[in-house]
Every structure is written in C-alpha cells, then in structure tokens.
N, C-alpha and C. Protein backbone atom coordinates (compact mmCIF):
# COMPACT_ATOMS: atom_id res chain seq x y z
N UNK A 1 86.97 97.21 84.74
CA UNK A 1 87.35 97.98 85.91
C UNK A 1 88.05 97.04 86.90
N UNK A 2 89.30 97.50 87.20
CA UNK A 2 89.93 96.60 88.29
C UNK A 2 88.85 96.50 89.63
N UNK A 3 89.25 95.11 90.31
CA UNK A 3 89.14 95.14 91.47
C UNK A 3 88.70 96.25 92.74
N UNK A 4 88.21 96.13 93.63
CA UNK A 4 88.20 96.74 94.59
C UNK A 4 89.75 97.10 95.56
N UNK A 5 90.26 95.85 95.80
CA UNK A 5 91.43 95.48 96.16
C UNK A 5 92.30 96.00 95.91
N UNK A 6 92.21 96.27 94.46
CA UNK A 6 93.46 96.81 93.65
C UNK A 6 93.38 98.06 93.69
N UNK A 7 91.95 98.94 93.14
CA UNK A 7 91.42 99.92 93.72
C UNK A 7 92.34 100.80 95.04
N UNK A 8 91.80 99.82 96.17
CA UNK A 8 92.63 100.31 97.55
C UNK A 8 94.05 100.82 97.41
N UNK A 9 94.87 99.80 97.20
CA UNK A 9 96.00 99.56 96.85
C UNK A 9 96.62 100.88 96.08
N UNK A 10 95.78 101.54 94.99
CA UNK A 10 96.56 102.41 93.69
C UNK A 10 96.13 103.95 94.26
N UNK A 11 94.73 103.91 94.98
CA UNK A 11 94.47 104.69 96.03
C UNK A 11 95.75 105.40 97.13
N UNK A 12 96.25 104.41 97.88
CA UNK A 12 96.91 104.11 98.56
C UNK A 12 98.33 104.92 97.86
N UNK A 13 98.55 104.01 97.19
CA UNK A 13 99.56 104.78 96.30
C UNK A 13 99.76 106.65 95.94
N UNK A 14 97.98 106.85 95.54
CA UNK A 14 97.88 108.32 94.72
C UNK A 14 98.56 109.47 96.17
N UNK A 15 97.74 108.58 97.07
CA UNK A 15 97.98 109.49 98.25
C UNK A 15 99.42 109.38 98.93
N UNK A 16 100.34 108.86 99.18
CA UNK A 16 101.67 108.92 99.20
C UNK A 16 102.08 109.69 98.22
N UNK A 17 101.92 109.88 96.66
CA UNK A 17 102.52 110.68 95.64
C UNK A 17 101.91 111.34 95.82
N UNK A 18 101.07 112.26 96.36
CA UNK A 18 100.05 113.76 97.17
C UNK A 18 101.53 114.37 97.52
N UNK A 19 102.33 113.27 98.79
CA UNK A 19 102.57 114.54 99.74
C UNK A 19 103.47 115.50 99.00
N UNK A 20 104.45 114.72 97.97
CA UNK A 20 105.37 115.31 97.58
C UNK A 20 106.70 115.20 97.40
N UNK A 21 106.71 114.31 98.55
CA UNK A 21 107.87 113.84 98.90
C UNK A 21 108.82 112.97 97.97
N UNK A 22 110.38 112.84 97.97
CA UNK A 22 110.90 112.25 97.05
C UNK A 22 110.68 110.63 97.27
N UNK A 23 109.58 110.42 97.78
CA UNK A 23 109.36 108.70 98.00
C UNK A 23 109.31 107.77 96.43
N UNK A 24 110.50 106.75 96.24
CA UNK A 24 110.03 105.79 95.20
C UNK A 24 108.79 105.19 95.30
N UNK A 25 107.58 105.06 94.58
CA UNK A 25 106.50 103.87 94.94
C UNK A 25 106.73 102.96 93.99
N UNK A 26 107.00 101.65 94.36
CA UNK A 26 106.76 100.34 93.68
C UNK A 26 105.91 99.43 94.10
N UNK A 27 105.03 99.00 93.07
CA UNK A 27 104.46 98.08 93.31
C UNK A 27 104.24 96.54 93.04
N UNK A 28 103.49 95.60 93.53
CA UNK A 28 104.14 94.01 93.45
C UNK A 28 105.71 93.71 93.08
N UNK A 29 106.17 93.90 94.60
CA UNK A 29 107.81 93.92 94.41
C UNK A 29 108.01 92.37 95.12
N UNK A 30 108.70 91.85 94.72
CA UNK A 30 109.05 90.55 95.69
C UNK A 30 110.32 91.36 96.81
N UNK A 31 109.81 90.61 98.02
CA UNK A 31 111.03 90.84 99.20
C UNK A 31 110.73 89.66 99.44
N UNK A 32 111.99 88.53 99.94
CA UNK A 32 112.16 87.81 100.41
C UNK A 32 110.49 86.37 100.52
N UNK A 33 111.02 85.42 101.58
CA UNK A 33 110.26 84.63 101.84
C UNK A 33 109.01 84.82 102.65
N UNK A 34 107.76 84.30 102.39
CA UNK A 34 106.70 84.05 103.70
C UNK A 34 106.67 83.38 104.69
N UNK A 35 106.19 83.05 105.85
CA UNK A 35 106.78 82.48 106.64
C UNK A 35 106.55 81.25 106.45
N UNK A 36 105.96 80.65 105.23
CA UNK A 36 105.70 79.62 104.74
C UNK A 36 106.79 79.01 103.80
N UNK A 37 107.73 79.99 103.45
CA UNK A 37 108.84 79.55 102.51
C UNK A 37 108.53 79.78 100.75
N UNK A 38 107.62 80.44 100.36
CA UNK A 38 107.17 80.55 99.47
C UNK A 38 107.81 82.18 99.11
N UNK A 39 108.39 82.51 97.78
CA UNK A 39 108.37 84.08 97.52
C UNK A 39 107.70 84.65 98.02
N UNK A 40 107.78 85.74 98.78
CA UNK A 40 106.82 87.13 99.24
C UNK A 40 106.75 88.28 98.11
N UNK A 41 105.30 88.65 97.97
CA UNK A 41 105.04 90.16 97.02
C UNK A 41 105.04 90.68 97.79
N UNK A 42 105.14 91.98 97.84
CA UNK A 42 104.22 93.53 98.67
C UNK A 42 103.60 93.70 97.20
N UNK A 43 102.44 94.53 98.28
CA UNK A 43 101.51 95.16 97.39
C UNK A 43 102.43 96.29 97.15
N UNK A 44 103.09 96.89 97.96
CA UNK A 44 103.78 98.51 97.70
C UNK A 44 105.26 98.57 98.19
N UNK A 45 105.94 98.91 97.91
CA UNK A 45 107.61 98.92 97.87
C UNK A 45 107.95 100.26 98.32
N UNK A 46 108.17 101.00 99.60
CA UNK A 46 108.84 102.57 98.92
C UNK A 46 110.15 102.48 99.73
N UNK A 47 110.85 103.71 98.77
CA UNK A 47 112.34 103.76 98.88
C UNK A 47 112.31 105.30 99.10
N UNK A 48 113.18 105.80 99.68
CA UNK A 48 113.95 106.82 99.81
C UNK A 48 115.21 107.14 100.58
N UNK A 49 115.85 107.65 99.53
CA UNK A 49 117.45 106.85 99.62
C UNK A 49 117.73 106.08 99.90
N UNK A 50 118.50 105.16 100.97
CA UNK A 50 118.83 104.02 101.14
C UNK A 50 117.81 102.80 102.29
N UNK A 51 116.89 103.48 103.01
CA UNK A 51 115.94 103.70 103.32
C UNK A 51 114.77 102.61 102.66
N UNK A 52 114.04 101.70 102.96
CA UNK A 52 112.60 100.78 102.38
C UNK A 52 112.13 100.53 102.71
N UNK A 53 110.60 100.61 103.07
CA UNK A 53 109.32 99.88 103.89
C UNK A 53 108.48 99.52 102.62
N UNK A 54 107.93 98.25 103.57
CA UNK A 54 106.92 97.44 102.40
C UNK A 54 105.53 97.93 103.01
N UNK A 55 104.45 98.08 102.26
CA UNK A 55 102.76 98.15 102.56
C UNK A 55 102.26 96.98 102.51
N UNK A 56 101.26 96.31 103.63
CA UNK A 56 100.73 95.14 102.61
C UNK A 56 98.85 95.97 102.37
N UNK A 57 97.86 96.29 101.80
CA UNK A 57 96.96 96.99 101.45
C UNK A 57 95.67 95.74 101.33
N UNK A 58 95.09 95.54 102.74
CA UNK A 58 94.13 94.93 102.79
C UNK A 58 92.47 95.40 103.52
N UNK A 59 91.71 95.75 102.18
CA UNK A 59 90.54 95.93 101.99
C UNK A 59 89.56 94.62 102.44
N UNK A 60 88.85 94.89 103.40
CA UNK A 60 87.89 93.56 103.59
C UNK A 60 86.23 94.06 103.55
N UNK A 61 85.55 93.95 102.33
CA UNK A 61 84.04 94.64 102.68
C UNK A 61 83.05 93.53 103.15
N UNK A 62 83.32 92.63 102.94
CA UNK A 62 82.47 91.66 103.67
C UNK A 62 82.63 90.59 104.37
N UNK A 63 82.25 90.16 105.49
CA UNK A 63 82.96 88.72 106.05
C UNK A 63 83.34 87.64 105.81
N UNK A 64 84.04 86.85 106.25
CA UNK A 64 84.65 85.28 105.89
C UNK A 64 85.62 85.30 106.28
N UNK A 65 86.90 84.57 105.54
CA UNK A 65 87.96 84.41 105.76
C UNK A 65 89.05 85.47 106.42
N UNK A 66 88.53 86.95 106.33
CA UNK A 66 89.24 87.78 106.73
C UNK A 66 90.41 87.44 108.09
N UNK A 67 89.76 87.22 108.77
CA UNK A 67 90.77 86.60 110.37
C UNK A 67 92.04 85.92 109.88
N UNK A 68 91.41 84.87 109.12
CA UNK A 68 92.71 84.12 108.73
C UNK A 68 93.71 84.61 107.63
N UNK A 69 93.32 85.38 106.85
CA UNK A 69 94.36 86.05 105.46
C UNK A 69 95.09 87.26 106.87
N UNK A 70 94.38 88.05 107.34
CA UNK A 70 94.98 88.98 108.15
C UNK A 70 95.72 88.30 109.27
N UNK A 71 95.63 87.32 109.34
CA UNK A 71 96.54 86.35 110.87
C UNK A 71 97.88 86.17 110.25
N UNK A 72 97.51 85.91 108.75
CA UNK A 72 99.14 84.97 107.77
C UNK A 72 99.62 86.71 107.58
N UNK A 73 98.89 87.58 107.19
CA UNK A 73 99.50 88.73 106.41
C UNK A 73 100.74 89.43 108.17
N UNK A 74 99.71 89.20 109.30
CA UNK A 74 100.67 89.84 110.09
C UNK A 74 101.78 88.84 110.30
N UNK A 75 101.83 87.70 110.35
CA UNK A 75 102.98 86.91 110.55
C UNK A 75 104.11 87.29 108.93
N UNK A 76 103.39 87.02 108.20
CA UNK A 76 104.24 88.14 107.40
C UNK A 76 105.09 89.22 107.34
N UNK A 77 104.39 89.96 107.66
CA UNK A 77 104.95 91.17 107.95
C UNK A 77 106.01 91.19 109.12
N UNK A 78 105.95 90.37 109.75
CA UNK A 78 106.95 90.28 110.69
C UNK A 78 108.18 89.59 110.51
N UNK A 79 108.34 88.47 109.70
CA UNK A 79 109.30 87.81 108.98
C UNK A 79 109.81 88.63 107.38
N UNK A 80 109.13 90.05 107.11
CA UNK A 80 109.69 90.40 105.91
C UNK A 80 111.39 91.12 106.62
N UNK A 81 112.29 90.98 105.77
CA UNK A 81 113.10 91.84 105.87
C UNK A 81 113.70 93.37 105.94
N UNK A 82 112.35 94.17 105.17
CA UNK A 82 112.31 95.35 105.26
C UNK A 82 111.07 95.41 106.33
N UNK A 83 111.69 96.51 107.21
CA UNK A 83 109.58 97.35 107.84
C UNK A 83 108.39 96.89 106.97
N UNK A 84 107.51 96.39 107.44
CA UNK A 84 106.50 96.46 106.54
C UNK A 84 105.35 96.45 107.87
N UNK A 85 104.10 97.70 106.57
CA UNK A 85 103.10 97.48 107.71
C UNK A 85 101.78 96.88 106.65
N UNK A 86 101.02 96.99 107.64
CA UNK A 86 99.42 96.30 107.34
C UNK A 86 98.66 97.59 106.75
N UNK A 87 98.02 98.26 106.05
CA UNK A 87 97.53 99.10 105.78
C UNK A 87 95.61 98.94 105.22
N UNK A 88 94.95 98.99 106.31
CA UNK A 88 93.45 97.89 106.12
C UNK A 88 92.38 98.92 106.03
N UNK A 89 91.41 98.43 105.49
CA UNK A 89 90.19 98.96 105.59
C UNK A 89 88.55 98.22 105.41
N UNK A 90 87.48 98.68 105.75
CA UNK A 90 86.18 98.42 105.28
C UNK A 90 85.91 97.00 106.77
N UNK A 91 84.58 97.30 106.21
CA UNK A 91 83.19 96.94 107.69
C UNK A 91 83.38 95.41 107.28
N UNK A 92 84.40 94.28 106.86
CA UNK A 92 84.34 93.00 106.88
C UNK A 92 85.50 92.53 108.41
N UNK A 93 85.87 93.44 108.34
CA UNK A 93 87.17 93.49 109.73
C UNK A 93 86.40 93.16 111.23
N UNK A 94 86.95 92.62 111.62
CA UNK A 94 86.10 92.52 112.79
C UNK A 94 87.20 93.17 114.06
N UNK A 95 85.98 94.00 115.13
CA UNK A 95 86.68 95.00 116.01
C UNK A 95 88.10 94.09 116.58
N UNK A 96 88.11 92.69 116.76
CA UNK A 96 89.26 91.71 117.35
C UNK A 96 90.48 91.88 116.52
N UNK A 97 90.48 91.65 115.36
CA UNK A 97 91.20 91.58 114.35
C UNK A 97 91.98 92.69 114.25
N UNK A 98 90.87 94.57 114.07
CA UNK A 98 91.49 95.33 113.87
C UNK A 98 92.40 95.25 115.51
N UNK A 99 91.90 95.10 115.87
CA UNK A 99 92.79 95.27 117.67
C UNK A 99 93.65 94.91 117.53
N UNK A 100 94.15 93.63 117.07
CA UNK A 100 95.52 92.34 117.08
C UNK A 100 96.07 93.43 115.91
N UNK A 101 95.68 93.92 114.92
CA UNK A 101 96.42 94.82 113.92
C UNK A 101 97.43 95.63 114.75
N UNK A 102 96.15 96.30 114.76
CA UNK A 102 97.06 97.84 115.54
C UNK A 102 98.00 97.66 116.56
N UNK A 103 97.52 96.92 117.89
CA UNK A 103 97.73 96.58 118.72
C UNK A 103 99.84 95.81 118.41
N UNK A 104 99.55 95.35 117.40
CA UNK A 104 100.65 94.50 117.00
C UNK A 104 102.17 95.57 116.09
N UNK A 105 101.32 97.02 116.75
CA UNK A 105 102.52 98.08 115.49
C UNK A 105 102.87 97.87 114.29
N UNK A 106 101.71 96.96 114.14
CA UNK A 106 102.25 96.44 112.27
C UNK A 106 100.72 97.16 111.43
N UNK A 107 99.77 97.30 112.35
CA UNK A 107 98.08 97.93 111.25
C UNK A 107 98.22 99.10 111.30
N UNK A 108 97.63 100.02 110.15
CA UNK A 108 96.98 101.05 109.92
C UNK A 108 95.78 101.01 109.55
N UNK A 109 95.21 101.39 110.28
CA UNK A 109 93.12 101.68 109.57
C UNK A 109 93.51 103.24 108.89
N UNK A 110 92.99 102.85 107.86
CA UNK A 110 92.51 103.88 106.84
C UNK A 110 90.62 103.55 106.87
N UNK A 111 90.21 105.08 106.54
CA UNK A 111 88.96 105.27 105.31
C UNK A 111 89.26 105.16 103.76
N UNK A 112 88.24 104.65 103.27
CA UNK A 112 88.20 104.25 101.45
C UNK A 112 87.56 105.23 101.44
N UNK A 113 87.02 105.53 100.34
CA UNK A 113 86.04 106.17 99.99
C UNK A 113 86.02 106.08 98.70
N UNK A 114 85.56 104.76 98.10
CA UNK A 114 85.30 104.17 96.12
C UNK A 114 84.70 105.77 95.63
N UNK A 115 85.30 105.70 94.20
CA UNK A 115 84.00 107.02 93.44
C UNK A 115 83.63 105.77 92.09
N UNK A 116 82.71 105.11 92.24
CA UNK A 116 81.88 104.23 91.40
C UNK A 116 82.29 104.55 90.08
N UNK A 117 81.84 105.82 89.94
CA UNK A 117 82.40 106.17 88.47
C UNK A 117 83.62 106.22 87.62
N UNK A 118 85.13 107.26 88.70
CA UNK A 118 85.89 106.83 88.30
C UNK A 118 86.75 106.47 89.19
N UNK A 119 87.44 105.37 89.32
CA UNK A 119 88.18 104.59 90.34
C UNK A 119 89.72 105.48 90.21
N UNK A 120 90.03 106.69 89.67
CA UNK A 120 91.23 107.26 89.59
C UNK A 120 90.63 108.55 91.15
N UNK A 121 89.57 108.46 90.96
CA UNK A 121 88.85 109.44 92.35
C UNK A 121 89.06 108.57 93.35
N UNK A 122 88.92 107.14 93.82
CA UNK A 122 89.17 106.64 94.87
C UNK A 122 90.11 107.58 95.70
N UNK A 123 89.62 107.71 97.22
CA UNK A 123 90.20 108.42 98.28
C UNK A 123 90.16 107.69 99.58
N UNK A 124 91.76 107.58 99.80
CA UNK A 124 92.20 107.03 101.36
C UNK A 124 91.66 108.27 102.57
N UNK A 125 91.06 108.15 103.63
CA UNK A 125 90.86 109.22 104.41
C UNK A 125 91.82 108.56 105.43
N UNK A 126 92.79 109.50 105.86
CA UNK A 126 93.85 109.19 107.08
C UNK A 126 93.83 110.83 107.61
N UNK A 127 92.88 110.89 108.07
CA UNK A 127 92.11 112.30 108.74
C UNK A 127 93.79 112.52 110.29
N UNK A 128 93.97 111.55 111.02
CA UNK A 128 94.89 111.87 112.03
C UNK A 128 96.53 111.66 111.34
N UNK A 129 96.98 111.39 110.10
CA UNK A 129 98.11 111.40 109.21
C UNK A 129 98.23 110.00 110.22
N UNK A 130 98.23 109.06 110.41
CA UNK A 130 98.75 108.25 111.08
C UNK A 130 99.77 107.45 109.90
N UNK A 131 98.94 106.80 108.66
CA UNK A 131 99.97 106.26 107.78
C UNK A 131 100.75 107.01 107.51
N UNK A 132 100.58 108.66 107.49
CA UNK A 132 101.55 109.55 106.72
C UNK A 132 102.85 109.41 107.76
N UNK A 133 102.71 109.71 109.25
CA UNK A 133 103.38 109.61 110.18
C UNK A 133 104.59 108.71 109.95
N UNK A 134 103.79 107.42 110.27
CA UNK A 134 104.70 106.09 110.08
C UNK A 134 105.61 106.26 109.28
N UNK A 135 104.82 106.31 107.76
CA UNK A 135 105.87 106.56 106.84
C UNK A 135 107.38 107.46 106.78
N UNK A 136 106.85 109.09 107.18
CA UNK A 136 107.79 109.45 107.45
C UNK A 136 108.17 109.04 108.36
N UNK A 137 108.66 108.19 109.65
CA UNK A 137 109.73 108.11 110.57
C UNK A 137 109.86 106.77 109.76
N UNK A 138 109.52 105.86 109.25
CA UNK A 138 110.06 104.56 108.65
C UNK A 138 111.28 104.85 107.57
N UNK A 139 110.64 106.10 106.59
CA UNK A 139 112.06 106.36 106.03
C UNK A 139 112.39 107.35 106.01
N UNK A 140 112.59 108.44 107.01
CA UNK A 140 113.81 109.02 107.96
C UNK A 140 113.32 110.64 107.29
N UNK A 141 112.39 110.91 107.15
CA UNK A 141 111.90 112.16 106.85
C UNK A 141 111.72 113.00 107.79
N UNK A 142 111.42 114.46 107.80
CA UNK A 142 111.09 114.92 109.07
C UNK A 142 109.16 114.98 109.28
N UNK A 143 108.98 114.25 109.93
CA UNK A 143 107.55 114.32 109.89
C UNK A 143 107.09 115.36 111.12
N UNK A 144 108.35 115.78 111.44
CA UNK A 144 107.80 117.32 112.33
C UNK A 144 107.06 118.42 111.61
N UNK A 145 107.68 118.31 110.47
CA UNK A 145 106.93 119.40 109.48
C UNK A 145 105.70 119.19 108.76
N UNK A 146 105.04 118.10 109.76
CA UNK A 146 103.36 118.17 109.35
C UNK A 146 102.90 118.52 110.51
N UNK A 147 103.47 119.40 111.43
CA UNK A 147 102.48 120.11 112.68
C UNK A 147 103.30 120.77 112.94
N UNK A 148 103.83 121.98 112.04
CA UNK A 148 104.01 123.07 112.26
C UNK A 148 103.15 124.20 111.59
C-alpha cells in the first residue's frame, strides 16, 4: 500500500477529476529550478489550454521537521515559473505555519479523510471549494458557476 503522502496527493488528484472539467492532471512533472538550483518536481501539473498551475500536496500527521520542509516548499513555490500552490493537511502543522501558508496566498488547508481499507476511497474535504476556487481562476474557468 502506498504511502500516506502519496495517498494525499492521488486523493487530491480524484477530486479535481470529480469536477469535470477539461483539466489535464499530471503528475511528478519537473518545472524548472528550486531555489536551491537543483531540478524542481510538482507533485501535480494541471493544464487547460494554454493555461498551468503546479500543486505542491503536503500531508503532515505528526511533528518534526514540518516548519522547515514547509518554509523550503513555500520559497519554492514562489520561484516556480508556473502558479503553484501549497495544498496541506493533518494535526502535525502547527497553527504558525498554517498562518505563514495561507497568509502567504500560496496554502490551501484541505480535510483527508484515509479509508484504511481502500486508499482509492481516500477523500479531500474542501467543504468552502476554496482549492476548487483557486483552481478555477488560476486556469481561467468560470468559477461563477459554482454559486449559482
């Protein structure tokens, strides 16, 4: 059974291919450099038409290092060449961290919700569409037509 991580990530994915929309999803795509000079992955690639935002999909369930992977991932995200946002979840986050996320127009908090049994049930809860939002105005959809 994959990862938790990865889990998130394909999760993440199912629910973008929900809405319907003609969105490409790719995943582990290289864009450009880190701000370290090293190749950059995204976890998630989407396209529509000419149009691309990157995801980066970071799950934290327990404490440690989190501060610091999420400190490099937002400096990241800010040196990628396409939009890219932070897309995070789980109780290892600390309330500071998620703040500097959000706060920074680069985080999304999502809910997980693992199904132990089968990890194709894994469910993102984005109860206020906020990632859905983003997405559509990142690549040029009408996201008016989720509140009508």
């Amino acid at each position: 059974m994959p990862g938790k991580d990865v889990r998130f990530r394909d999760a993440i994915i199912r629910y973008i291919n929900s809405w319907g929309e003609d969105i490409e999803v790719l995943k582990e795509k290289p864009v450009g450099y880190r701000f370290v000079g090293t190749p950059r992955v995204l976890d998630i690639v989407l396209r529509h038409g000419s149009r691309y935002m990157g995801i980066e999909a970071k799950l934290q369930e327990s404490s440690g290092t989190a501060y610091q992977k999420l400190s490099y991932t937002l400096e990241d995200c800010l040196a990628c060449p396409i939009p890219t946002i932070i897309v995070f979840a789980g109780s290892g986050i600390k309330e500071d961290m998620k703040s500097k996320l959000i706060l920074s127009g680069r985080g999304i908090e999502v809910g997980f919700s693992p199904d132990e049994q089968n990890p194709e049930k894994d469910r993102i809860n984005d109860p206020d569409m906020i990632l859905r939002q983003r997405v559509y105005i990142e690549l040029g959809l009408d996201w008016f037509k989720l509140f009508r």
